[in-house]
Protein backbone atom coordinates (compact mmCIF):
# COMPACT_ATOMS: atom_id res chain seq x y z
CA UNK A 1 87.49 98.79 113.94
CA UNK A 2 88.78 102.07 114.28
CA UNK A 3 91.92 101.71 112.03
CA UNK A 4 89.89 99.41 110.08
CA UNK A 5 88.22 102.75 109.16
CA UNK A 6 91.22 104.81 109.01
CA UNK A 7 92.88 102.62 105.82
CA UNK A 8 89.36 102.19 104.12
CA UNK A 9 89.10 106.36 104.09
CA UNK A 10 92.69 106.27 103.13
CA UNK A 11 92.44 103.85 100.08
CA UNK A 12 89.30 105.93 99.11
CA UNK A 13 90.87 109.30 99.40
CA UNK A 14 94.45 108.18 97.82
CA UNK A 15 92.12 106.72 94.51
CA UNK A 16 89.89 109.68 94.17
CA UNK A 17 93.28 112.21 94.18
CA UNK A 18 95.24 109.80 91.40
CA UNK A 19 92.08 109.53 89.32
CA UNK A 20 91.14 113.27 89.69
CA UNK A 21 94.97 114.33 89.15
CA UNK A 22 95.26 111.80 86.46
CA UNK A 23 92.05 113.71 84.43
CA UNK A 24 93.29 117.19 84.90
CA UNK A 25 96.96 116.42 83.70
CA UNK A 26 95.57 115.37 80.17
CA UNK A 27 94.33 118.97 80.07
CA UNK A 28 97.45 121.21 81.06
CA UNK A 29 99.26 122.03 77.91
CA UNK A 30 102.91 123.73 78.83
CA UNK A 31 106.74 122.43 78.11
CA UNK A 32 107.75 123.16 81.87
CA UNK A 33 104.47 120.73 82.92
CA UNK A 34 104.97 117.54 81.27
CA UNK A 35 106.09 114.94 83.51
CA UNK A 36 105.14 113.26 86.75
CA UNK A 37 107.29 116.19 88.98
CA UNK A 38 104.34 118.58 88.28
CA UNK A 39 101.26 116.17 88.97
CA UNK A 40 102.22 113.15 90.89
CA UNK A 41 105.13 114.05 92.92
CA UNK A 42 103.10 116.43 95.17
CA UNK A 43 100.50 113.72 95.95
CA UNK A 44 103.69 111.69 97.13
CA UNK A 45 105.43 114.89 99.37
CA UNK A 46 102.01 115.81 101.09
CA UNK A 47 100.80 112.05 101.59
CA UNK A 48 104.13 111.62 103.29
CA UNK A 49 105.55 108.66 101.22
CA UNK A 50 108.30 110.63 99.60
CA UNK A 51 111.09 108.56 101.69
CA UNK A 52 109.61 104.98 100.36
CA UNK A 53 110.05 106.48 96.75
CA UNK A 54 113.65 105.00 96.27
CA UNK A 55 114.32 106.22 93.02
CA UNK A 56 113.97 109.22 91.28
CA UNK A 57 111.94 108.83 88.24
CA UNK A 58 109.68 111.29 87.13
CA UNK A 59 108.17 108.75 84.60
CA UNK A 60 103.94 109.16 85.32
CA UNK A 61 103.01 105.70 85.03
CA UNK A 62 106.00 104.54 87.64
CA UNK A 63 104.69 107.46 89.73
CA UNK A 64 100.96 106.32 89.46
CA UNK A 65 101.63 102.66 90.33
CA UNK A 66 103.52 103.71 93.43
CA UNK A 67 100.59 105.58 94.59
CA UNK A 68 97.59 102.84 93.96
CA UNK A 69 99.32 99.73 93.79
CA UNK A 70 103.32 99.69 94.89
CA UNK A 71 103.49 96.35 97.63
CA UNK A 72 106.53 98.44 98.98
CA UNK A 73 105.02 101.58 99.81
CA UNK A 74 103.27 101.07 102.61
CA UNK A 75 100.57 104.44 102.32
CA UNK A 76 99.90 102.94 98.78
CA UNK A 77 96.00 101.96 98.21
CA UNK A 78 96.47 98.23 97.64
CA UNK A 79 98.93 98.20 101.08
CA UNK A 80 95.87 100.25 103.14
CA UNK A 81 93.20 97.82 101.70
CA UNK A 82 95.23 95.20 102.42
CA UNK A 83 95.88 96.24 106.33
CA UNK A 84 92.04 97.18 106.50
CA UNK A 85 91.38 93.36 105.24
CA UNK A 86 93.51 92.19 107.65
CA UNK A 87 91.81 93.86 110.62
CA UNK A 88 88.60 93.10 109.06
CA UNK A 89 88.90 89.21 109.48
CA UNK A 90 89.45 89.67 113.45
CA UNK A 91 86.17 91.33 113.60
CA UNK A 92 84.53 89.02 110.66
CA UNK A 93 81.25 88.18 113.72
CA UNK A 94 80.90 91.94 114.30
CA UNK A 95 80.98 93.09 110.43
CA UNK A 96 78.73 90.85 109.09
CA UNK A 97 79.07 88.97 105.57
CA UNK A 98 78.06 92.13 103.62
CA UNK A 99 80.38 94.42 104.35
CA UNK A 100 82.93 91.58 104.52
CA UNK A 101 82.91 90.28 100.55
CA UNK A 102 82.97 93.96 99.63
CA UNK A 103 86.07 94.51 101.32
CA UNK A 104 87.49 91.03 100.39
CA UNK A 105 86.50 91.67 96.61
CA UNK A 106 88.29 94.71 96.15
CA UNK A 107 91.81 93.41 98.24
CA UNK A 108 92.01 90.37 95.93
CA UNK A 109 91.31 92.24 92.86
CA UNK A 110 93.59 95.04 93.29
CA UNK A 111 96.09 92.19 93.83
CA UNK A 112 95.75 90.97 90.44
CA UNK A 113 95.57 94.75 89.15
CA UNK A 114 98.91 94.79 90.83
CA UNK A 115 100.98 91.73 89.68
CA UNK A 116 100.37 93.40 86.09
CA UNK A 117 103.10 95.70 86.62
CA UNK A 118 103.16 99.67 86.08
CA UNK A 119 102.78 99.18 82.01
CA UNK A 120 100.02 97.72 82.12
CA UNK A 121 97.89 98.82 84.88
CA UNK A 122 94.52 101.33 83.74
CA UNK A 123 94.98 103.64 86.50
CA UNK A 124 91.66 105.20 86.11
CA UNK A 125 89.75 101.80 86.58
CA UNK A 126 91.56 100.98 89.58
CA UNK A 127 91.52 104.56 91.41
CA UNK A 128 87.71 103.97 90.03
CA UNK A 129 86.95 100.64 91.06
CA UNK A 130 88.53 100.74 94.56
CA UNK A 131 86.64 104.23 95.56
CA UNK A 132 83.10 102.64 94.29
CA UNK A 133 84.11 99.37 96.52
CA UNK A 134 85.06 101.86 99.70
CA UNK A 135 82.31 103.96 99.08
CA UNK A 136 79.86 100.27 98.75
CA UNK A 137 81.52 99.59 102.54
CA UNK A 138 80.85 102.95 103.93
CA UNK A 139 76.78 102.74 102.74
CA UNK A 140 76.49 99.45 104.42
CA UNK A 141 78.29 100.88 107.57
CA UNK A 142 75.34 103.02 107.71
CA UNK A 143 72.01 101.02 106.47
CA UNK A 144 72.90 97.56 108.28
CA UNK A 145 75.71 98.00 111.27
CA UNK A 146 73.31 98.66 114.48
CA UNK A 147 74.57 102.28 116.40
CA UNK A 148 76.25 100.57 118.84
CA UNK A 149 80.16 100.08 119.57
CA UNK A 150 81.37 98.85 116.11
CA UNK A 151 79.62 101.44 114.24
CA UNK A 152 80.89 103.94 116.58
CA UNK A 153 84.62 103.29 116.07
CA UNK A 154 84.60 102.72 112.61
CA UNK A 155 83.18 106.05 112.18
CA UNK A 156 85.94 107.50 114.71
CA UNK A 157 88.34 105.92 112.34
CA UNK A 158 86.68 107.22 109.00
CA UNK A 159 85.76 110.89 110.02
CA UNK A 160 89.67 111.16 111.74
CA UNK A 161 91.23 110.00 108.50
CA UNK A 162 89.20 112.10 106.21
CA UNK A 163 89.95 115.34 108.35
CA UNK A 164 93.37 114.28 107.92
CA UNK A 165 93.24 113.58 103.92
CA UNK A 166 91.56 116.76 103.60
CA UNK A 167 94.50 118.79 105.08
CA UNK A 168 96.72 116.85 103.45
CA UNK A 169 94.98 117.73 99.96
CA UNK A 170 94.80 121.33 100.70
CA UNK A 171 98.18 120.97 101.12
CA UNK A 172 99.29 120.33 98.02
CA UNK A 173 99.41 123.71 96.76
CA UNK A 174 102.59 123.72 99.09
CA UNK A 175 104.45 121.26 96.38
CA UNK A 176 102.87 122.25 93.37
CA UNK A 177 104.87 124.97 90.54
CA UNK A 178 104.21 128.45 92.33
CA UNK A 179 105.60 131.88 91.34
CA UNK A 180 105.16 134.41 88.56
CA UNK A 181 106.34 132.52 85.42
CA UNK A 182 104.69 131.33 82.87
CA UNK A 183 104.31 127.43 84.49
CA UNK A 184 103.15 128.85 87.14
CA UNK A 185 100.26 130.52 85.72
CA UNK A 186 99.57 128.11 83.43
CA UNK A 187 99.50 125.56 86.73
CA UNK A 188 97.19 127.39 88.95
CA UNK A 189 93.76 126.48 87.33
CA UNK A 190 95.06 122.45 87.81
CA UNK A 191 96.04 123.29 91.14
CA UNK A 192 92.45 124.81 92.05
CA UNK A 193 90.70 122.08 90.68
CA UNK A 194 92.89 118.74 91.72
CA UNK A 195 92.35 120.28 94.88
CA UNK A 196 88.45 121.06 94.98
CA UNK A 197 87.62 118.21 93.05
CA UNK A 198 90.11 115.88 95.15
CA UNK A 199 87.70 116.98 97.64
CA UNK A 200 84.82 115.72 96.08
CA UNK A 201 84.47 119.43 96.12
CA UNK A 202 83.59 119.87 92.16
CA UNK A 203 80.36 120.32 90.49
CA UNK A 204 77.80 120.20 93.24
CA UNK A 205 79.42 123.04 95.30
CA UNK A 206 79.35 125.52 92.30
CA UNK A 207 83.38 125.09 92.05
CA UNK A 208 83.02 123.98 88.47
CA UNK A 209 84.88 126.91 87.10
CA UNK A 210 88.86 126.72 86.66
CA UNK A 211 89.25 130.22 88.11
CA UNK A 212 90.47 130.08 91.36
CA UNK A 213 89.13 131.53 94.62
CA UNK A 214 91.63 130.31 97.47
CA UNK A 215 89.21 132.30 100.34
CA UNK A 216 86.41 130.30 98.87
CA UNK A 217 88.04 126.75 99.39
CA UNK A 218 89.39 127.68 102.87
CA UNK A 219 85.63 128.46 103.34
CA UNK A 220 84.35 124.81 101.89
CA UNK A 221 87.10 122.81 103.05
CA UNK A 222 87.69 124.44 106.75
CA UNK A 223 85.48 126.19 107.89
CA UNK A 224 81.98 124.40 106.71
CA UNK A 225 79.67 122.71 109.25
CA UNK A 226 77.72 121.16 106.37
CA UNK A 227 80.29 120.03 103.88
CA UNK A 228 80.93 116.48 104.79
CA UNK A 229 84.45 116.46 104.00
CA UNK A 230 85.24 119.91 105.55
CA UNK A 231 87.78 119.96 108.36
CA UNK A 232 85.44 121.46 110.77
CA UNK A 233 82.11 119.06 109.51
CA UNK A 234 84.65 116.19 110.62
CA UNK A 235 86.17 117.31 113.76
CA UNK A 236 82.81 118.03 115.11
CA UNK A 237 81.04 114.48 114.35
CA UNK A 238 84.20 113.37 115.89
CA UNK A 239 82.92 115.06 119.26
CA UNK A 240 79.62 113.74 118.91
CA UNK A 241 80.77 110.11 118.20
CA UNK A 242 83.20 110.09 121.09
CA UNK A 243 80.44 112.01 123.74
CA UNK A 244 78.00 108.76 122.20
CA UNK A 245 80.85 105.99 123.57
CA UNK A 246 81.24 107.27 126.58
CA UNK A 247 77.44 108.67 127.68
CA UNK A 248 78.75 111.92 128.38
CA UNK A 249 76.44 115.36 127.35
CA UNK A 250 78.73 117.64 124.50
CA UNK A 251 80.44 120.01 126.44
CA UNK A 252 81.21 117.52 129.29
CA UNK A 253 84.59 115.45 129.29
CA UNK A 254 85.39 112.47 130.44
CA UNK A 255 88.46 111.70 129.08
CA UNK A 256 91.30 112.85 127.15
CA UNK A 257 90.05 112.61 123.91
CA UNK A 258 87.15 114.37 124.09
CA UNK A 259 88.58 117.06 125.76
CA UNK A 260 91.31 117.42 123.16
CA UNK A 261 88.81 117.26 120.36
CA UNK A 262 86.74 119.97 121.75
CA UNK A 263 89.32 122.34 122.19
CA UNK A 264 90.00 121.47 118.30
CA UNK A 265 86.46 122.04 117.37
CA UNK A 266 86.20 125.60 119.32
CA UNK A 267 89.49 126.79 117.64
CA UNK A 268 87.59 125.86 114.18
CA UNK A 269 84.57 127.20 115.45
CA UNK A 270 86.43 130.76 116.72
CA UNK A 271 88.67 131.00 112.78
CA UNK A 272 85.11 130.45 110.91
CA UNK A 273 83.86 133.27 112.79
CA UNK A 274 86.35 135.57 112.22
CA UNK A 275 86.13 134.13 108.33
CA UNK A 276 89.98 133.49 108.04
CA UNK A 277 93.34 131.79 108.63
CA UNK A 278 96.17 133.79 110.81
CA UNK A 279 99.81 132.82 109.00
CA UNK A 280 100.36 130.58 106.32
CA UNK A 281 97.79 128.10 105.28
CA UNK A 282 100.24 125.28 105.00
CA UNK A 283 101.35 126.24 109.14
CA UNK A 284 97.65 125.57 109.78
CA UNK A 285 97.26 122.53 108.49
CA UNK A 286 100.40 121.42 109.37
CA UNK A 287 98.65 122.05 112.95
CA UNK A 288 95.66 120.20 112.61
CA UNK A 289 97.39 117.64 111.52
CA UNK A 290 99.28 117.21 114.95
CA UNK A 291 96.06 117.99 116.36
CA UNK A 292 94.39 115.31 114.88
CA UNK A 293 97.09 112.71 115.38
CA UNK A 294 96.79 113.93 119.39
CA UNK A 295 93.26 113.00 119.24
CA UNK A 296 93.98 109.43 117.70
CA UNK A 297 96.08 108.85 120.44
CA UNK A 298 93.98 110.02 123.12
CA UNK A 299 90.96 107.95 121.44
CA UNK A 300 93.98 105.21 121.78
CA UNK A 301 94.88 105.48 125.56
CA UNK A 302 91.21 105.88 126.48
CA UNK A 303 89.24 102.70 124.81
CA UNK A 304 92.63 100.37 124.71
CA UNK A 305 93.42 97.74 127.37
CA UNK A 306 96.86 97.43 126.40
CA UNK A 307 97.87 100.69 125.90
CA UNK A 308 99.57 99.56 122.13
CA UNK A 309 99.80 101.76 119.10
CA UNK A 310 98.14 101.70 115.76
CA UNK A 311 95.71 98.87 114.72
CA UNK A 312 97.41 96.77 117.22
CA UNK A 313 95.96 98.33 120.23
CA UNK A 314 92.69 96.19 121.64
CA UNK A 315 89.99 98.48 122.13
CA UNK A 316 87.92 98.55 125.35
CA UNK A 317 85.58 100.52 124.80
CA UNK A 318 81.57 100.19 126.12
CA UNK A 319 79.01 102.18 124.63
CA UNK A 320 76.89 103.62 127.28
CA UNK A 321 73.33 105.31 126.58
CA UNK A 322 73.01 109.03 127.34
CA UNK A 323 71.46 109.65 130.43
């Protein structure tokens, strides 16, 4: 369940970047900016997929497909649907049939998006289609799975992830065209906004404008309790979720993993109050990243009986009511 929930927030977060990156790029006008180095090849350094790229086209629509639908790329969307489908059918009697078809629907069709080959895939409908699908499984999560032990990991799984995508997204103004030239300046609007919007940060947060406020978005994407995918709003319904498994008051540990998370929550909790990063903000989310990966494991070692890795470990987790 819980890395069932880790590729679903994947898939969703990968298609809502590509589809959000592929609008903005029809807007940036500039000689330097006119190929798939500028837009696309940042998505693939801060994902971390740039050593499955094995050649070195720049061509967008190459660029695109390995992103949403590459079989050989294995952080591509159709590759984390397909491993979420996969460790969806050992858990079929715990998921239901709902949530099931949705997730079934959108593996199989992506398949067929994906025999069509690069030329021929709409990029838009599939980064479009697969987020409504992911977005379909997380509703049902939440009106029809009972709060109990399923529930409880897949949302472990989903809130970890989307921590991590958001880092990973703020992140990208690390790879994009930076410095005082003229693609540079030209760039920085498209930077602001693939970033906010990729986000989901766009419109409703009053970040509609292209002029860009980097102490703002640290703010949003950080720092915010309320924001849902903020890196703080995350980390701290991680807490609550984990405190909920084992019956243990917030503020009391009982294992690893909670105690690991709460030291992450109080270090996000003591930077919001003082309103700002220390160092570089690519350092600091280069840190919760490691952070966040120390928490998956501790979540790992404390609810597995076998002690494994990844979506191979078997969970043993028993929810226990708070006392």
């Amino acid at each position: 369940m819980l890395w069932m929930g880790r590729y679903l927030e994947r898939s969703e977060g990968l298609a809502r970047q590509v589809e959000v990156t592929e609008q903005l790029a029809l807007d940036v006008r500039h000689p330097k900016l006119s190929d798939g180095d500028a837009f696309f090849l940042p998505i693939v350094k801060a994902y971390g997929m740039e050593e499955n790229l094995h050649n070195s086209t720049s061509y967008v629509l190459d660029l695109v497909y390995f992103l949403l639908l590459e079989k050989s790329n294995p952080g591509s969307v159709y590759r984390n649907l397909q491993n979420a489908r996969d460790n969806a059918r050992m858990v079929r009697d715990q998921l239901g049939t709902e949530l099931w078809e949705v997730l079934n629907e959108a593996f199989l069709w992506s398949r067929e998006q994906a025999s069509l080959g690069a030329t021929k895939v709409n990029a838009t409908q599939v980064a479009s289609r697969i987020n409504g699908a992911c977005l379909h499984f997380r509703g049902l999560v939440d009106e029809i799975l009972e709060r109990e032990e399923a529930w409880c990991f897949l949302k472990l799984g989903m809130k970890l992830e989307r921590a991590d995508l958001t880092s990973r997204v703020i992140d990208l103004k690390s790879f994009m065209p930076t410095g005082g030239d003229d693609a540079s300046k030209a760039f920085e609007p498209y930077v602001w906004l693939t970033i906010m919007r990729g986000c989901g940060a766009g419109s409703q947060r009053g970040f509609g404008s292209a002029e860009a406020d980097w102490n703002r978005l640290v703010e949003t994407l950080v720092f915010s309790a309320t924001f849902p995918r903020s890196i703080r709003h995350c980390v701290g319904r991680i807490n609550e979720v984990l405190h909920t498994l084992s019956g243990t008051q917030l503020g009391v540990y009982q294992n690893e993993a909670e105690r690991v998370c709460g030291k992450l929550l109080a270090e996000l909790d003591s930077l919001a109050f003082a309103g700002k990063i220390t160092g570089s903000l690519h350092d600091f989310v280069d840190k919760v990243q490691k952070s966040l990966n120390e928490i998956g494991t501790e979540i790992q070692g404390a609810y597995s009986y076998t002690g494994g890795k990844g979506d191979n470990a078997v969970f043993r987790g028993q929810l226990q009511s708070q006392s």
